[in-house]
Protein backbone atom coordinates (compact mmCIF):
# COMPACT_ATOMS: atom_id res chain seq x y z
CA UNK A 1 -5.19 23.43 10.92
CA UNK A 2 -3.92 20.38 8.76
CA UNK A 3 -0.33 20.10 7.63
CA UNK A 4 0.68 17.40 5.21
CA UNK A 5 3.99 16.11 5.51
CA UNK A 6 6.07 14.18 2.96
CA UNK A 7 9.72 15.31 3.12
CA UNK A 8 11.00 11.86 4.61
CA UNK A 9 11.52 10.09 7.89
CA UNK A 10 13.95 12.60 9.03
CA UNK A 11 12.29 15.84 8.29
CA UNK A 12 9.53 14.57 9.14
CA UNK A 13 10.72 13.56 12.65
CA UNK A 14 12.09 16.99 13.37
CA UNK A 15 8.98 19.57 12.15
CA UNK A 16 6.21 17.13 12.59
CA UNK A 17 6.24 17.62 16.26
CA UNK A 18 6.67 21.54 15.93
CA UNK A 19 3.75 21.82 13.31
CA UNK A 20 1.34 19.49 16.36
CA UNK A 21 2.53 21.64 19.33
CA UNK A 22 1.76 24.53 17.41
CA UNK A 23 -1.76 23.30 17.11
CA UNK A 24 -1.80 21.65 13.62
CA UNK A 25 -2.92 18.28 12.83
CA UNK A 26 0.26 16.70 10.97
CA UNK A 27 -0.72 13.85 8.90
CA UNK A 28 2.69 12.59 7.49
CA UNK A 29 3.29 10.59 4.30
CA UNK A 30 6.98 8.84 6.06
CA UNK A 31 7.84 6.16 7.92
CA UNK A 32 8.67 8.59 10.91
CA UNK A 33 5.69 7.42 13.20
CA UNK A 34 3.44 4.70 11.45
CA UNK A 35 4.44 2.18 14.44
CA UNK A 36 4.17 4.41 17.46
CA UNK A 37 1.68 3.07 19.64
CA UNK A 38 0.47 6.98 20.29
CA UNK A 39 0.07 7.48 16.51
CA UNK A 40 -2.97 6.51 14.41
CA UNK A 41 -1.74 4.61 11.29
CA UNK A 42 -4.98 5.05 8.89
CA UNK A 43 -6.78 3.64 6.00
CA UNK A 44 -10.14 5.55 6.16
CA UNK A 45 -11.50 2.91 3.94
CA UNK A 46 -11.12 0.28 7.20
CA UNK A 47 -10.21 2.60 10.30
CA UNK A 48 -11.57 5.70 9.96
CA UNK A 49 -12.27 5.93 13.85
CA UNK A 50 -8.81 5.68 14.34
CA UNK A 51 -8.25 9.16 13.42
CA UNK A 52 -10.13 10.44 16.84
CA UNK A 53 -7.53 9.32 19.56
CA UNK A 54 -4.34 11.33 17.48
CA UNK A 55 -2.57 13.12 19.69
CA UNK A 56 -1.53 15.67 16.91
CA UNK A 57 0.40 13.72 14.65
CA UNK A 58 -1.83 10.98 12.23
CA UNK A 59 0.47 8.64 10.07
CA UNK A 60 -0.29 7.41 6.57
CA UNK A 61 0.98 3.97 5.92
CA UNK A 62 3.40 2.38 3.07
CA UNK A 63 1.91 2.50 -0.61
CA UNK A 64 2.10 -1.51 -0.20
CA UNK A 65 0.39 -1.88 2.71
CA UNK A 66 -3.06 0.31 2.04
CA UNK A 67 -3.92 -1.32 -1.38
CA UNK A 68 -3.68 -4.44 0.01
CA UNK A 69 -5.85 -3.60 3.53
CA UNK A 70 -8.30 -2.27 1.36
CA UNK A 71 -8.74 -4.98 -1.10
CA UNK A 72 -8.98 -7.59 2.30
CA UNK A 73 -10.36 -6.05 5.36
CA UNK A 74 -14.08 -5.75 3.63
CA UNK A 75 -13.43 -9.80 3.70
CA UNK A 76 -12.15 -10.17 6.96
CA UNK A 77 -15.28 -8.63 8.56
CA UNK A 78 -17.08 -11.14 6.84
CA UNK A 79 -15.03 -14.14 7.36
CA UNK A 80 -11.64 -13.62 9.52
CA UNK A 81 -8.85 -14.09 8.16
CA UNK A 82 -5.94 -16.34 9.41
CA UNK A 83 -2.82 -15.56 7.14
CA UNK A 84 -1.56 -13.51 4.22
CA UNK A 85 0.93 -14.50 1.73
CA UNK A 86 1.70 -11.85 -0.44
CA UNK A 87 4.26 -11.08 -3.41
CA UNK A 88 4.52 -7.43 -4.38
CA UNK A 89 5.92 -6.03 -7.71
CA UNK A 90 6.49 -2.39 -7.48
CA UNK A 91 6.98 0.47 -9.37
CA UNK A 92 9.71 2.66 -9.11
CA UNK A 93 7.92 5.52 -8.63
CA UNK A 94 8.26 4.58 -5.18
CA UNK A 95 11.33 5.45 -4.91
CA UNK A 96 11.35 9.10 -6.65
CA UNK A 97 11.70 10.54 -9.27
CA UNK A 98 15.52 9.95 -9.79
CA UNK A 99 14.49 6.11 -9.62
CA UNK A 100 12.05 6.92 -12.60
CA UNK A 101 14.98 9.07 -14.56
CA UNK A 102 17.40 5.81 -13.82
CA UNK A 103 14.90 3.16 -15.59
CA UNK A 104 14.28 5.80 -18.46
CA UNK A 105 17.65 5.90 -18.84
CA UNK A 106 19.04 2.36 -18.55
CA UNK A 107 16.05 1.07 -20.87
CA UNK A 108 17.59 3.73 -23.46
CA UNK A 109 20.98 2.25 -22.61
CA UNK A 110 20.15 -1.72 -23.33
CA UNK A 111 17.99 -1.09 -26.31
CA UNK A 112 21.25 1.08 -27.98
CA UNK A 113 23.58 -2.02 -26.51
CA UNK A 114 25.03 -0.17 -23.77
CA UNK A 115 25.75 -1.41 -20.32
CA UNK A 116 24.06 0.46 -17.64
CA UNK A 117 25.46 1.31 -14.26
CA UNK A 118 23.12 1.59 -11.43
CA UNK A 119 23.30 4.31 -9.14
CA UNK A 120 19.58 4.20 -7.56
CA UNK A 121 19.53 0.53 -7.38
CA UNK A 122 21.73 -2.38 -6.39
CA UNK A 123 21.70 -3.77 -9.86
CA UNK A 124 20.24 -2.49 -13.41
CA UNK A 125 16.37 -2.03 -12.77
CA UNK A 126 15.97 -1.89 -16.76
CA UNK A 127 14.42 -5.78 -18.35
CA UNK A 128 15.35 -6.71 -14.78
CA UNK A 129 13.32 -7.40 -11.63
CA UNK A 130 15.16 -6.80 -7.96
CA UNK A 131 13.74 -8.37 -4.83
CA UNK A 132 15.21 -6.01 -2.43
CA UNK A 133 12.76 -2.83 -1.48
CA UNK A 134 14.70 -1.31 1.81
CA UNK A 135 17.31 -2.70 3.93
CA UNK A 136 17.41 -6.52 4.93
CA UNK A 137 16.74 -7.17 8.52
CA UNK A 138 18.69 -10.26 10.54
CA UNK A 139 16.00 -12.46 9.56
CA UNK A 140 16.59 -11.99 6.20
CA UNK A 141 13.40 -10.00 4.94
CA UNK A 142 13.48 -6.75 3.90
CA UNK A 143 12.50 -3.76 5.64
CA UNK A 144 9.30 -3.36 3.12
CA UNK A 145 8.15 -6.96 3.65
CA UNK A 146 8.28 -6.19 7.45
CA UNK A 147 6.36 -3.09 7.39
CA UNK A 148 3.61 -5.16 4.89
CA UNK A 149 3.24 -7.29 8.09
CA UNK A 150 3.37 -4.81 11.02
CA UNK A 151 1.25 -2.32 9.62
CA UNK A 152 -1.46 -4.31 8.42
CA UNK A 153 -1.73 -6.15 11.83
CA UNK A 154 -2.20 -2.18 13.07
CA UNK A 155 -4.63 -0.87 10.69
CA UNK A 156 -6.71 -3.77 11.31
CA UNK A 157 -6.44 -4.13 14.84
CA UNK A 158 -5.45 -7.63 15.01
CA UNK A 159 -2.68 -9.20 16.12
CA UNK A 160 -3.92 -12.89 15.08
CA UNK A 161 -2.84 -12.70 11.19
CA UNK A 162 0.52 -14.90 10.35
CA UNK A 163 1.31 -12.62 7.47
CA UNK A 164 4.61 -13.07 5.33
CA UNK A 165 5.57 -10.68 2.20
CA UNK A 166 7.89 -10.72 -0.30
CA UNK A 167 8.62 -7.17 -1.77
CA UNK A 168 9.97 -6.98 -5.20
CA UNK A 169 10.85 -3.61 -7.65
CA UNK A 170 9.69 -4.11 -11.24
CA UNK A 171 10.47 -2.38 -14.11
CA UNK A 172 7.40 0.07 -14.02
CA UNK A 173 7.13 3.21 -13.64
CA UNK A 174 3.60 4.03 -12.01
CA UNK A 175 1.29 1.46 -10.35
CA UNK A 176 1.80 -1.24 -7.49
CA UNK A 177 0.64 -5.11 -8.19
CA UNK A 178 0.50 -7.62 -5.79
CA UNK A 179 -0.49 -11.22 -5.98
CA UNK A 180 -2.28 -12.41 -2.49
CA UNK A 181 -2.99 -15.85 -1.24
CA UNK A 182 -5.38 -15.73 1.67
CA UNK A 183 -6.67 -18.40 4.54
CA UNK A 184 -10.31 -17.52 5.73
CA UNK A 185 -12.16 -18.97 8.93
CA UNK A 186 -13.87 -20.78 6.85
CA UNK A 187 -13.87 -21.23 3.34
CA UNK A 188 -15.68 -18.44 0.78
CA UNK A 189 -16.16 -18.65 -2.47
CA UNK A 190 -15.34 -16.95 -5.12
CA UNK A 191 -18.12 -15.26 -5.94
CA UNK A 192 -19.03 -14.33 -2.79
CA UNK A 193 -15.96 -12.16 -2.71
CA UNK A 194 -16.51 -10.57 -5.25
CA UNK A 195 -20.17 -9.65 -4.33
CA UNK A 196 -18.52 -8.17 -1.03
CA UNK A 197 -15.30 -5.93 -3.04
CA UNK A 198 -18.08 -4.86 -5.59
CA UNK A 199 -19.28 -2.85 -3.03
CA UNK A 200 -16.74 -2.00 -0.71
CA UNK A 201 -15.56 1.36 -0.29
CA UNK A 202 -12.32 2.40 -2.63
CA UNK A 203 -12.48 -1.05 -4.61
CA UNK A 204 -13.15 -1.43 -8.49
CA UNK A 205 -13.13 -4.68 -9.96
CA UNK A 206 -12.29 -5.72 -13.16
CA UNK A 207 -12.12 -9.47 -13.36
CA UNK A 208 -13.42 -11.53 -16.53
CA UNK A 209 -10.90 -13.74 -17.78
CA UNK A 210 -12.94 -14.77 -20.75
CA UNK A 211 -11.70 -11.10 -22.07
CA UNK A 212 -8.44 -10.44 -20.28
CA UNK A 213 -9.68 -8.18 -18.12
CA UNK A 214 -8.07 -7.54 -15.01
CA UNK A 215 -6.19 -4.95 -13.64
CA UNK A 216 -2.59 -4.20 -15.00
CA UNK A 217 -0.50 -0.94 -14.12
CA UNK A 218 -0.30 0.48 -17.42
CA UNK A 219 -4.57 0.72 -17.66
CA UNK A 220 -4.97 2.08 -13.55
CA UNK A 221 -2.25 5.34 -13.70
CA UNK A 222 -3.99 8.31 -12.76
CA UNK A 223 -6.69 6.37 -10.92
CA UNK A 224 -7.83 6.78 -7.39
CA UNK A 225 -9.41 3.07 -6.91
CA UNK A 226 -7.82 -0.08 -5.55
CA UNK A 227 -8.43 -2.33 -8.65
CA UNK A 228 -9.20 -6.53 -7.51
CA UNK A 229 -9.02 -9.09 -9.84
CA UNK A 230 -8.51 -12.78 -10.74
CA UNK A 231 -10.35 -14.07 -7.71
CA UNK A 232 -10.15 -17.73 -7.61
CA UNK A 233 -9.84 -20.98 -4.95
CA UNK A 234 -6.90 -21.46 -3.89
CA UNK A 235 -6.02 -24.89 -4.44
CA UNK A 236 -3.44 -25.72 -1.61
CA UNK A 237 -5.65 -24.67 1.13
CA UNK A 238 -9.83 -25.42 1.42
CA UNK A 239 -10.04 -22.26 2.85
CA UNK A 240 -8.21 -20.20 0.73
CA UNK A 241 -8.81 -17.36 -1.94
CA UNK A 242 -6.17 -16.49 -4.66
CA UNK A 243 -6.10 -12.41 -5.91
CA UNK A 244 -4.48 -9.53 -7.79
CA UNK A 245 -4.57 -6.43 -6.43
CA UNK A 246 -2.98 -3.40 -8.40
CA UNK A 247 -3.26 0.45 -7.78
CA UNK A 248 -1.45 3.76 -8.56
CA UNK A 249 0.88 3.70 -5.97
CA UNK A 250 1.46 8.07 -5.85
CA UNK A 251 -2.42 8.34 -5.44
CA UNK A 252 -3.85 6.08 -2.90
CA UNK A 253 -0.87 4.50 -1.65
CA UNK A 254 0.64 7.60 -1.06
CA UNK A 255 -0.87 11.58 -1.51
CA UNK A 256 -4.94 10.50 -1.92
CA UNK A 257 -5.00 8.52 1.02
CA UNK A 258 -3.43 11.45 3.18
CA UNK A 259 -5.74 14.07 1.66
CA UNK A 260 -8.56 11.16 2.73
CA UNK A 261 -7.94 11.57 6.05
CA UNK A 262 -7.98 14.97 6.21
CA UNK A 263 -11.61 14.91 4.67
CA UNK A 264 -13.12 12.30 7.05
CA UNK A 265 -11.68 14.64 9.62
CA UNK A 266 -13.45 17.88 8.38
CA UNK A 267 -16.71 15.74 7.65
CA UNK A 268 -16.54 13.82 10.67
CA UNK A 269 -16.28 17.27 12.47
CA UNK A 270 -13.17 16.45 14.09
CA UNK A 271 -11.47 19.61 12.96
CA UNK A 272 -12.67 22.73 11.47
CA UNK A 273 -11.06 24.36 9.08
CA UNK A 274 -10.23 28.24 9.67
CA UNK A 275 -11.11 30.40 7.21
């Protein structure tokens, strides 16, 4: 009845359709379909309802994209929000696991005084940050930092949001981080978000600076939670909020948020499985 895809764009372009007209519900992990008008893009965390109108296939967005939805759409029902500026640093799990052999590798290489030679990245990925995550486009952002915008504006169903990303690869090997500057309405304070993410769905937060605690990639592996952080004023704007949001990137920005959707479709009653 459900079929979980995540063979890439291509693969995914070909079967997916096959797998819906043969009556399974396709939820698929690529970028095959996430802009489609006719195909739900889904966080269940913020549109859950979404999931009703598929038309067989249901399309789980970038690993970038959901963390950062999460974190700020429990905010934006309570104040709206007016723009996003966001800088990513991702892991390289994101790529695959060849990307994760090539930094295991290359860090071997530098530490023994070797000279590594990239074949996953443009440059060496080892003691080295790259802000290049897909192709450019004309207007000279990447393909990443365009899908940050588009999909967001999607999943939560506004079209008002000036958002503008810049995606960057890191030298980790599990776990997304993102640093996000926000406008609001009206101005909110700190506290008040973090009364609002303490109890929002999917959201753990771990911010005390008197202790260093926050969230960092190393400490959130193997978690399912979309860990906030460092909420503060943002001091070029009176109606801003300053935050850092960090999650494993192969769990809910990529296979948990998938097999999410496929619960709230069994407990919504939307399908049943057969036994």
């Amino acid at each position: 009845d459900i079929a979980l895809f995540s063979a890439g764009a291509e693969t995914s372009r070909h079967f997916s359709p096959i797998a819906a007209q043969s009556g399974a519900v396709v939820i698929d992990n690529s970028s095959a379909f996430r802009m489609m008008p006719t195909v739900p893009l889904v966080v269940p965390e913020v549109n859950p309802e979404d999931i009703k109108w598929h038309k067989g296939i249901i399309a789980n967005p970038n690993c970038s994209t959901i963390q950062m939805v999460v974190a700020l759409y429990p905010l934006h029902k309570a104040n709206p929000i007016k723009r996003i500026i966001v800088d990513t640093y991702q892991a390289v799990s994101g790529t695959g696991a060849v990307a994760v052999e090539e930094l295991t590798v290359q860090t071997k290489q530098v530490l023994e005084g070797q000279t590594p030679i990239p074949h996953v990245y443009p440059h060496q990925i080892a003691f080295n940050v790259l802000p290049e995550i897909d192709v450019f486009l004309d207007d000279g952002y990447s393909k990443e930092e365009w899908k940050m915008a588009e999909e967001t504006k999607k999943i939560m169903h506004t079209e008002d949001i000036a958002i503008s990303a810049t995606c960057v690869r890191v030298p980790v090997f599990t776990g997304h981080s993102e640093a996000i500057h926000v406008e609001f309405s009206h101005p909110m304070l700190p506290d008040e978000a973090e009364r609002i993410l303490t109890q929002a769905p999917g959201v753990k937060m771990l911010d005390d600076t008197a202790i260093s605690l926050y969230p960092h990639p190393w400490s959130i592996a193997g978690s399912d939670e979309v860990f906030v952080g460092r909420i503060r004023r943002d001091t070029s704007h009176p109606n801003g909020l300053v935050m850092w949001v960090v999650t494993d990137n192969l769990r809910k920005g990529a296979a948990l948020n998938a097999v999410q959707i496929a619960e709230e479709m069994i407990r919504r009653g939307w399908v049943s499985p057969q036994g």
